[in-house]
PDB file of N, CA and C in Angstrom:
ATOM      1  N   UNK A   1     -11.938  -2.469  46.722  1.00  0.00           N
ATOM      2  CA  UNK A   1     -12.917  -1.839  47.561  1.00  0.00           C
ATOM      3  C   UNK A   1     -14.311  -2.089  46.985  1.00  0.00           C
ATOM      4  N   UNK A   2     -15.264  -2.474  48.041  1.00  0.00           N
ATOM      5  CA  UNK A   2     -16.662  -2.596  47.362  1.00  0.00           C
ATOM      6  C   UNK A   2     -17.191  -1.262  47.139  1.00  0.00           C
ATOM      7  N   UNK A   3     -18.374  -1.629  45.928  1.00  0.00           N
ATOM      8  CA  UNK A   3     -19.020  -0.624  45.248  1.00  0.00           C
ATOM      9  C   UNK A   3     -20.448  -0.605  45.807  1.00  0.00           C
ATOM     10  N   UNK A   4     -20.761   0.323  46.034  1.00  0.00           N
ATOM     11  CA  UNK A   4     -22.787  -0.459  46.426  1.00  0.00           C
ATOM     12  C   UNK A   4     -23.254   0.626  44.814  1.00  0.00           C
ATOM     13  N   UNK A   5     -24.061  -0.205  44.322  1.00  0.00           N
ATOM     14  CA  UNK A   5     -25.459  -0.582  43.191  1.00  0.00           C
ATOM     15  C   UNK A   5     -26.759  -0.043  43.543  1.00  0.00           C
ATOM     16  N   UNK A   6     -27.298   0.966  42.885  1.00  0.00           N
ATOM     17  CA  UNK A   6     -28.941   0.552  43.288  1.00  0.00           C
ATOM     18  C   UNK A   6     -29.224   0.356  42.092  1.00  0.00           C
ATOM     19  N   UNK A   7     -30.324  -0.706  42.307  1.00  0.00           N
ATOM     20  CA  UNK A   7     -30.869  -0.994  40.769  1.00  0.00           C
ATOM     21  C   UNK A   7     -32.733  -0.779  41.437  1.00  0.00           C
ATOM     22  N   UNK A   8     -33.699  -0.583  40.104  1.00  0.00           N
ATOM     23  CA  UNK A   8     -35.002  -0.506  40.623  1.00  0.00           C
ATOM     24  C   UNK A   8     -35.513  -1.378  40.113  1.00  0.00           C
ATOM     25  N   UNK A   9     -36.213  -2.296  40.472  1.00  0.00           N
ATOM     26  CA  UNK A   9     -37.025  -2.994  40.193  1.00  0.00           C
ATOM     27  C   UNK A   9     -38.557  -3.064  40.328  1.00  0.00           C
ATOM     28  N   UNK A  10     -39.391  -3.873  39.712  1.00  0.00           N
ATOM     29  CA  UNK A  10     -40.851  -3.820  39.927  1.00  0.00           C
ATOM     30  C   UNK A  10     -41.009  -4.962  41.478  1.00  0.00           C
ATOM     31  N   UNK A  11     -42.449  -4.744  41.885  1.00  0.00           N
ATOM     32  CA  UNK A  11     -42.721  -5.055  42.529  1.00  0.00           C
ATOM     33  C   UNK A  11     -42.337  -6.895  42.775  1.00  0.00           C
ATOM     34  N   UNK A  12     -42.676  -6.873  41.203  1.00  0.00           N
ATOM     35  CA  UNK A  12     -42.775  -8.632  40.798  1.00  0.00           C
ATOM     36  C   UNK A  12     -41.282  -9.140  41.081  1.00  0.00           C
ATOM     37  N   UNK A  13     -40.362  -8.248  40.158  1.00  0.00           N
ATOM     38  CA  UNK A  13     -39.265  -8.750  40.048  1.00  0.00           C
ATOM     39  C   UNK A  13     -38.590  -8.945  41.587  1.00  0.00           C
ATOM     40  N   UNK A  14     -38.798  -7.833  41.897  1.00  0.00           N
ATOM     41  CA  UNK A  14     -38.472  -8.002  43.761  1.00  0.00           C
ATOM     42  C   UNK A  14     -38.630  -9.145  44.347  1.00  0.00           C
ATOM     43  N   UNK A  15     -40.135  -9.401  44.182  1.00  0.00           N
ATOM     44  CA  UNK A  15     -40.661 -10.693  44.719  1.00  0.00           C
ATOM     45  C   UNK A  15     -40.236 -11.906  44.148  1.00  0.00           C
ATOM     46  N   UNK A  16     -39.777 -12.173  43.040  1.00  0.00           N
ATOM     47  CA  UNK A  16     -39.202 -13.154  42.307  1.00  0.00           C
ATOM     48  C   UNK A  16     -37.512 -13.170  42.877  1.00  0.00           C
ATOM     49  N   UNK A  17     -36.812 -12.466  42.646  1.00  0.00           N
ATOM     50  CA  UNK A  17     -35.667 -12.373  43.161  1.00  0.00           C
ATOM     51  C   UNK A  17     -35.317 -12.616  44.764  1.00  0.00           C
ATOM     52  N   UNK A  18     -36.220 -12.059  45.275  1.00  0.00           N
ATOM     53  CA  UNK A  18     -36.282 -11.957  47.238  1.00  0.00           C
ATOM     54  C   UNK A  18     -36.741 -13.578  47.437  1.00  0.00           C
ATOM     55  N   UNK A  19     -37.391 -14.544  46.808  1.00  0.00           N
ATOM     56  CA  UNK A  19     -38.035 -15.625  46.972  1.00  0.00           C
ATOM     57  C   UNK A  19     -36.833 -16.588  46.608  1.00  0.00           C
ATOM     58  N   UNK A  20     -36.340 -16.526  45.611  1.00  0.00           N
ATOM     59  CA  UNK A  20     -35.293 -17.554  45.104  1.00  0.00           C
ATOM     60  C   UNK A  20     -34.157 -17.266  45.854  1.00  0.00           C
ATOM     61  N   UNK A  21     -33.597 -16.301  46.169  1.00  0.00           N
ATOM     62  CA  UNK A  21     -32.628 -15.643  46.835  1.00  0.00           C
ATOM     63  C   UNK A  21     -33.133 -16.299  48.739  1.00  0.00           C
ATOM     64  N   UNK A  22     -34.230 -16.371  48.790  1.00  0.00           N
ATOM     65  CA  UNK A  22     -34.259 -16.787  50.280  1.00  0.00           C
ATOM     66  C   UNK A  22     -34.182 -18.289  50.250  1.00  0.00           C
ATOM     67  N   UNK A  23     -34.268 -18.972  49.333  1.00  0.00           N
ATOM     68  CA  UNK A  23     -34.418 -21.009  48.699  1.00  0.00           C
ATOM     69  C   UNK A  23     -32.606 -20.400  48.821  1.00  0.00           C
ATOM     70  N   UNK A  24     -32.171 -20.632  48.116  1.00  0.00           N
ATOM     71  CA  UNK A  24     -31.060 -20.415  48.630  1.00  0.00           C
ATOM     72  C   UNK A  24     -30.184 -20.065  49.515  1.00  0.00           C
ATOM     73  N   UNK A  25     -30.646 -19.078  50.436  1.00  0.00           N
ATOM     74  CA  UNK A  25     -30.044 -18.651  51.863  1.00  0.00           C
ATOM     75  C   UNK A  25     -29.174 -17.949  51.152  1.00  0.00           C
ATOM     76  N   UNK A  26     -29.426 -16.833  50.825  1.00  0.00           N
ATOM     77  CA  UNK A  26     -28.410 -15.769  50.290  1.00  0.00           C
ATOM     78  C   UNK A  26     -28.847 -14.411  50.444  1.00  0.00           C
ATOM     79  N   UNK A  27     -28.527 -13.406  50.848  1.00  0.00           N
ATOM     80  CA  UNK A  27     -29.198 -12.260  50.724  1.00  0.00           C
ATOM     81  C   UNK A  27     -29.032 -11.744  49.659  1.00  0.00           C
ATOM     82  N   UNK A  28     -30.241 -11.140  49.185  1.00  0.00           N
ATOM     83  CA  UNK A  28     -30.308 -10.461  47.809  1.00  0.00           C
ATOM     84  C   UNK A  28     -29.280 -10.021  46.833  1.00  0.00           C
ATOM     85  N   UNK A  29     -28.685  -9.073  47.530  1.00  0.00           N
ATOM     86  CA  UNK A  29     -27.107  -8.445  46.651  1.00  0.00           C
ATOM     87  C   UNK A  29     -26.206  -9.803  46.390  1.00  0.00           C
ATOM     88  N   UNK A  30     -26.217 -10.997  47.194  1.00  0.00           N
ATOM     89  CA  UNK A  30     -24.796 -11.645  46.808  1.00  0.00           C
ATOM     90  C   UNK A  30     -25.838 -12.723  46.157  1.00  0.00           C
ATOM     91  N   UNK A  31     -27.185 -13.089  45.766  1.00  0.00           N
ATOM     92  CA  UNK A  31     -27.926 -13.358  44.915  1.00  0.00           C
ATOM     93  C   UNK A  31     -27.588 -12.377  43.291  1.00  0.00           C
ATOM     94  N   UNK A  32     -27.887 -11.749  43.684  1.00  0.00           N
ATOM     95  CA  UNK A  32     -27.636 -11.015  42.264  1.00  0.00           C
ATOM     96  C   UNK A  32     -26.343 -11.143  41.554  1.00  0.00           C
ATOM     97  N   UNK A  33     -25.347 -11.061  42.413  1.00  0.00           N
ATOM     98  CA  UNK A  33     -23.903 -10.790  42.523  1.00  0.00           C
ATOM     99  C   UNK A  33     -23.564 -12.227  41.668  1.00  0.00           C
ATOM    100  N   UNK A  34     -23.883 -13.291  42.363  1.00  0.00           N
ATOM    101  CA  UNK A  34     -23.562 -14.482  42.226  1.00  0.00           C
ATOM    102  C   UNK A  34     -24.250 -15.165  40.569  1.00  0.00           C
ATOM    103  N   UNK A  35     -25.187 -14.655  40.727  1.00  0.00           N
ATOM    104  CA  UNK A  35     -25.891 -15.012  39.039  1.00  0.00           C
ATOM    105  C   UNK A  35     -25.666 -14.170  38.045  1.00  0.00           C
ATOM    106  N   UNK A  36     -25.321 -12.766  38.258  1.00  0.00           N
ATOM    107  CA  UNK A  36     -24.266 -12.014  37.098  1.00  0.00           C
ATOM    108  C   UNK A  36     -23.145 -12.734  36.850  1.00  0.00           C
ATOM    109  N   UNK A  37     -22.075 -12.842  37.538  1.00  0.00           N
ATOM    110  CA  UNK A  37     -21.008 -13.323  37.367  1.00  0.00           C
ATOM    111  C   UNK A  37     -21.090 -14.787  36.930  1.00  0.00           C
ATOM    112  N   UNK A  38     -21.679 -15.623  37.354  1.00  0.00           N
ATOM    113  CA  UNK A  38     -22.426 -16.798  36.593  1.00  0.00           C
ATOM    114  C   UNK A  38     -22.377 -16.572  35.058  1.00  0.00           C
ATOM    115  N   UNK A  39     -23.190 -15.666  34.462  1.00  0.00           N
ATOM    116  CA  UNK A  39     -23.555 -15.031  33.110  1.00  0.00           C
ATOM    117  C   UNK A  39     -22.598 -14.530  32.606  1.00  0.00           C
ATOM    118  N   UNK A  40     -21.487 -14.130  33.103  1.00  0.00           N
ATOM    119  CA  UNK A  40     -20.638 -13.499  32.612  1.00  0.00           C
ATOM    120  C   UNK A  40     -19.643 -14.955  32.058  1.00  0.00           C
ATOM    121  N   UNK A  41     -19.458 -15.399  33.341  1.00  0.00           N
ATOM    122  CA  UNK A  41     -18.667 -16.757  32.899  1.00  0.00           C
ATOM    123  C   UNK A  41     -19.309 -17.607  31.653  1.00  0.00           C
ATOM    124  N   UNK A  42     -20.729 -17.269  31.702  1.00  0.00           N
ATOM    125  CA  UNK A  42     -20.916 -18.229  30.482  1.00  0.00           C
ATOM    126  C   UNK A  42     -20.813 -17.684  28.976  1.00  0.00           C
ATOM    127  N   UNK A  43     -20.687 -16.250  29.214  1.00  0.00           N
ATOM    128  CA  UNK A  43     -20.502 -15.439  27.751  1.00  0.00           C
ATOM    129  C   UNK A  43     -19.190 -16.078  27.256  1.00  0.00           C
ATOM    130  N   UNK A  44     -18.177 -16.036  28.043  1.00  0.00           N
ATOM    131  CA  UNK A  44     -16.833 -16.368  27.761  1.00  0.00           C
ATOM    132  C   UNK A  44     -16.364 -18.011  27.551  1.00  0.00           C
ATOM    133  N   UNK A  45     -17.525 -18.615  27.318  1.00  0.00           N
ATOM    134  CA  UNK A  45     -17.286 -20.501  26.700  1.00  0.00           C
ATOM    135  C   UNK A  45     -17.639 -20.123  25.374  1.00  0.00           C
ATOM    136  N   UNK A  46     -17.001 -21.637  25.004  1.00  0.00           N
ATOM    137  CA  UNK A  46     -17.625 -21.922  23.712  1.00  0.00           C
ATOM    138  C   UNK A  46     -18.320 -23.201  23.449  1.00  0.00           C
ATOM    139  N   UNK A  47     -19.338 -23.520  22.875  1.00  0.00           N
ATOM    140  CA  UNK A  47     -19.983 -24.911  22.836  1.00  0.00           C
ATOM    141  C   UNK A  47     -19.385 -25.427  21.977  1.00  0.00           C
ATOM    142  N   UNK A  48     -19.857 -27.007  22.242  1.00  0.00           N
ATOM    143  CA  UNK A  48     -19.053 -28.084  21.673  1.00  0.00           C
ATOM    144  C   UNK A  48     -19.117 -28.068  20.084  1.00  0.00           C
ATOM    145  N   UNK A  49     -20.187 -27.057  19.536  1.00  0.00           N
ATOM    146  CA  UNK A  49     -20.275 -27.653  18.051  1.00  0.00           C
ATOM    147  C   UNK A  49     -19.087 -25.856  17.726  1.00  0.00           C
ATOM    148  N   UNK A  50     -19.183 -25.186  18.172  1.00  0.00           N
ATOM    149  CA  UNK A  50     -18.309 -23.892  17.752  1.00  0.00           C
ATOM    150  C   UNK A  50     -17.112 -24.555  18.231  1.00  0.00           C
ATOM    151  N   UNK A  51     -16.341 -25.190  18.969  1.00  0.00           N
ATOM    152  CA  UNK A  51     -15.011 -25.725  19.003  1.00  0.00           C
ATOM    153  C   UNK A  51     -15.022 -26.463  17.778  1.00  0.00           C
ATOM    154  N   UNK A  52     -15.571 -27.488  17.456  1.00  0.00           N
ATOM    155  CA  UNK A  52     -15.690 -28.291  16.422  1.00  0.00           C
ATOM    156  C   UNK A  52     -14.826 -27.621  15.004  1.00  0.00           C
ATOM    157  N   UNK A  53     -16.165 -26.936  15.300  1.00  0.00           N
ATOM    158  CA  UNK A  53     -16.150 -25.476  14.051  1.00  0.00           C
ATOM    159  C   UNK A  53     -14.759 -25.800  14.038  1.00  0.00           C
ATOM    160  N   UNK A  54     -14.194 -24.482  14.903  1.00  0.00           N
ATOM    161  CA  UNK A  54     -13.311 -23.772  14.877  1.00  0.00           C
ATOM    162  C   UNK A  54     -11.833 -24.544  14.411  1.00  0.00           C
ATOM    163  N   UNK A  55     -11.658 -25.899  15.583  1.00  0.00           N
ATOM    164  CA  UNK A  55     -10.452 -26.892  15.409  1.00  0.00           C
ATOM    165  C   UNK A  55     -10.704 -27.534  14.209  1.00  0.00           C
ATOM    166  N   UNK A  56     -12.039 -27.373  13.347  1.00  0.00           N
ATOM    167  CA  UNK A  56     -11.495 -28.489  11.772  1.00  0.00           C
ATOM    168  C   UNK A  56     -11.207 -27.032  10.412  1.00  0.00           C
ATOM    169  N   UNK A  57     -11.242 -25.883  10.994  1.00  0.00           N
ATOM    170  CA  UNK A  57     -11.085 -24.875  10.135  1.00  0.00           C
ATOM    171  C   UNK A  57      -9.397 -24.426   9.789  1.00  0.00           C
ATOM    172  N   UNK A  58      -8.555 -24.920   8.798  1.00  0.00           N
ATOM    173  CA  UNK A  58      -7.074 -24.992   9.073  1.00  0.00           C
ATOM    174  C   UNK A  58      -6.787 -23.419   8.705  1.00  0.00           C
ATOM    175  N   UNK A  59      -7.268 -23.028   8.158  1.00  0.00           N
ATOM    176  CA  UNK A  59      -7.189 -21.220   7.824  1.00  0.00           C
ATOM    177  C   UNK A  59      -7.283 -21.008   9.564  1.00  0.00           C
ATOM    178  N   UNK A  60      -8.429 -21.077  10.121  1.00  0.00           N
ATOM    179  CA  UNK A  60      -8.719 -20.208  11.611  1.00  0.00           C
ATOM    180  C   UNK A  60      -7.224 -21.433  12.333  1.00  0.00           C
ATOM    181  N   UNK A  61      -6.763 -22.491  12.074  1.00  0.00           N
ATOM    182  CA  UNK A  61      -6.168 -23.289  13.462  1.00  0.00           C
ATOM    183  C   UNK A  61      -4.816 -22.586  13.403  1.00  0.00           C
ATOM    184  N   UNK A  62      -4.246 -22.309  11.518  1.00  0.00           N
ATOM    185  CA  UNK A  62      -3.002 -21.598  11.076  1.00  0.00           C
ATOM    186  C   UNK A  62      -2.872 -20.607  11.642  1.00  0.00           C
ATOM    187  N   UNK A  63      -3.761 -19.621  11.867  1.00  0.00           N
ATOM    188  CA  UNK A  63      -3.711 -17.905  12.347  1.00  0.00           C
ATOM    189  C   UNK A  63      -4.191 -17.935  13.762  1.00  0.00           C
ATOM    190  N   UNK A  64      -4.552 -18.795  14.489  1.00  0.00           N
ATOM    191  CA  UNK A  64      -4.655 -19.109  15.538  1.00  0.00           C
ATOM    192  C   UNK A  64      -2.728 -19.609  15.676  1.00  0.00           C
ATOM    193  N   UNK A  65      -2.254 -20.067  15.323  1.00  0.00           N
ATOM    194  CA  UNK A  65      -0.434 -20.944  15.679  1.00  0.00           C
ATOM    195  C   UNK A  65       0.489 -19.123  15.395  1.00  0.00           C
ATOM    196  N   UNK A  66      -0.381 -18.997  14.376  1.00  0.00           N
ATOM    197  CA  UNK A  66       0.466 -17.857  14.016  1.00  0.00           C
ATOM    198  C   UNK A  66       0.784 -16.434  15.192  1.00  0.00           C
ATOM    199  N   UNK A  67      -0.444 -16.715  15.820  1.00  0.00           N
ATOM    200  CA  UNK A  67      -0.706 -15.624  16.834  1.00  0.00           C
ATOM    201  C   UNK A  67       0.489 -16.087  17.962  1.00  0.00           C
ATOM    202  N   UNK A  68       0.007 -17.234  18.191  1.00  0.00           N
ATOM    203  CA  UNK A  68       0.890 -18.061  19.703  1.00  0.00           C
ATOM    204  C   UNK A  68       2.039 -17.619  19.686  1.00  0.00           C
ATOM    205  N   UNK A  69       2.794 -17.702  18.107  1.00  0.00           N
ATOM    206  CA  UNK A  69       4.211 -17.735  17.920  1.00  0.00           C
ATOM    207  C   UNK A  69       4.371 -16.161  18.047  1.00  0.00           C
ATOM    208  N   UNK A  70       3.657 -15.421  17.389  1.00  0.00           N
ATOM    209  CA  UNK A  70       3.737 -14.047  17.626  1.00  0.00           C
ATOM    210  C   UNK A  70       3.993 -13.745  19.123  1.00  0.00           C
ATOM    211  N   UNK A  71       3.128 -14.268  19.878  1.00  0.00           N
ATOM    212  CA  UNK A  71       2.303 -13.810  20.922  1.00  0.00           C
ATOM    213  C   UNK A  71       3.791 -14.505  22.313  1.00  0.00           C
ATOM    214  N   UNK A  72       4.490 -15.252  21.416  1.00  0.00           N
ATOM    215  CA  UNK A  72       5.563 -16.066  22.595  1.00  0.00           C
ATOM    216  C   UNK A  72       7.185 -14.870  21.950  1.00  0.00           C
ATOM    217  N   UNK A  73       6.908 -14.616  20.966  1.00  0.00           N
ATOM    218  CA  UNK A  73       7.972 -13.289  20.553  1.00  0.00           C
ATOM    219  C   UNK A  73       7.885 -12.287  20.938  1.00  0.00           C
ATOM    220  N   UNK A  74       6.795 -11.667  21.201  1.00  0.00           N
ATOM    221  CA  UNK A  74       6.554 -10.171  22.222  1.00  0.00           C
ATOM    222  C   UNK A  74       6.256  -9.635  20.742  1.00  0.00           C
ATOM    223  N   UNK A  75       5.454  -9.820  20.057  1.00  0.00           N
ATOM    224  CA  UNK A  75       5.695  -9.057  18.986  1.00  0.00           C
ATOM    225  C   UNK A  75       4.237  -8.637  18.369  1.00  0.00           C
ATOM    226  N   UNK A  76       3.799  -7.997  17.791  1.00  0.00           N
ATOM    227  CA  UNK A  76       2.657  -7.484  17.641  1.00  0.00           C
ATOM    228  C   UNK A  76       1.796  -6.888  18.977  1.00  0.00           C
ATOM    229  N   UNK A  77       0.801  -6.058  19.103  1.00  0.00           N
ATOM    230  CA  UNK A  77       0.064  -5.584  19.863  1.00  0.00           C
ATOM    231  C   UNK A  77      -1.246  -6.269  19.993  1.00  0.00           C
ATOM    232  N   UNK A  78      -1.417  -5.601  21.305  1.00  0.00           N
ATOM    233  CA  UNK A  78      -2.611  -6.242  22.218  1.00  0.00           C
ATOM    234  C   UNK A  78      -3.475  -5.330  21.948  1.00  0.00           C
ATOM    235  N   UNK A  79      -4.826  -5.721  20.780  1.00  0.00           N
ATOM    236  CA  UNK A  79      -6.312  -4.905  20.365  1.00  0.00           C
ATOM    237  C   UNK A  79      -7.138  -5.132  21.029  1.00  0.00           C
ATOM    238  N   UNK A  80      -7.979  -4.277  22.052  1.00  0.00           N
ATOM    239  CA  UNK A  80      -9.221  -4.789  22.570  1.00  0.00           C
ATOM    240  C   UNK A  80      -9.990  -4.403  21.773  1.00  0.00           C
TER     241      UNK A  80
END
């Protein structure tokens, strides 16, 4: 079920948002909507030099295998 949002903004920001949002042909809310979720998706990558990182680190790739195998046994818990 949808939620409705009010958010306040300044005059400017209005006008900045209402302007790019009309270059696009979008109305405002699914402007907003659409570039949050954008942002959100990009929190959740990783760049090419942090993969790097990560795949030449054999401590992090070991406990990374270790998890999988855990994680394909049902065994240990799920921490958020």
């Amino acid at each position: 079920m949808s939620k409705t949002v009010t958010i306040r903004l300044s005059d400017e920001d209005y006008k900045a948002i209402s302007s790019v949002a009309e270059h696009e042909r979008r109305p405002i809310s699914n402007f907003i909507t659409h570039r949050v979720m954008e942002a959100i998706a990009d929190m959740n990558k990783v760049d090419d030099v942090e993969m790097r990182e990560i795949l030449s680190d054999e401590k992090v790739m070991k406990s990374i295998g270790q998890g999988q195998k855990q994680f394909g046994q049902r065994k240990g818990r799920f921490v958020v």
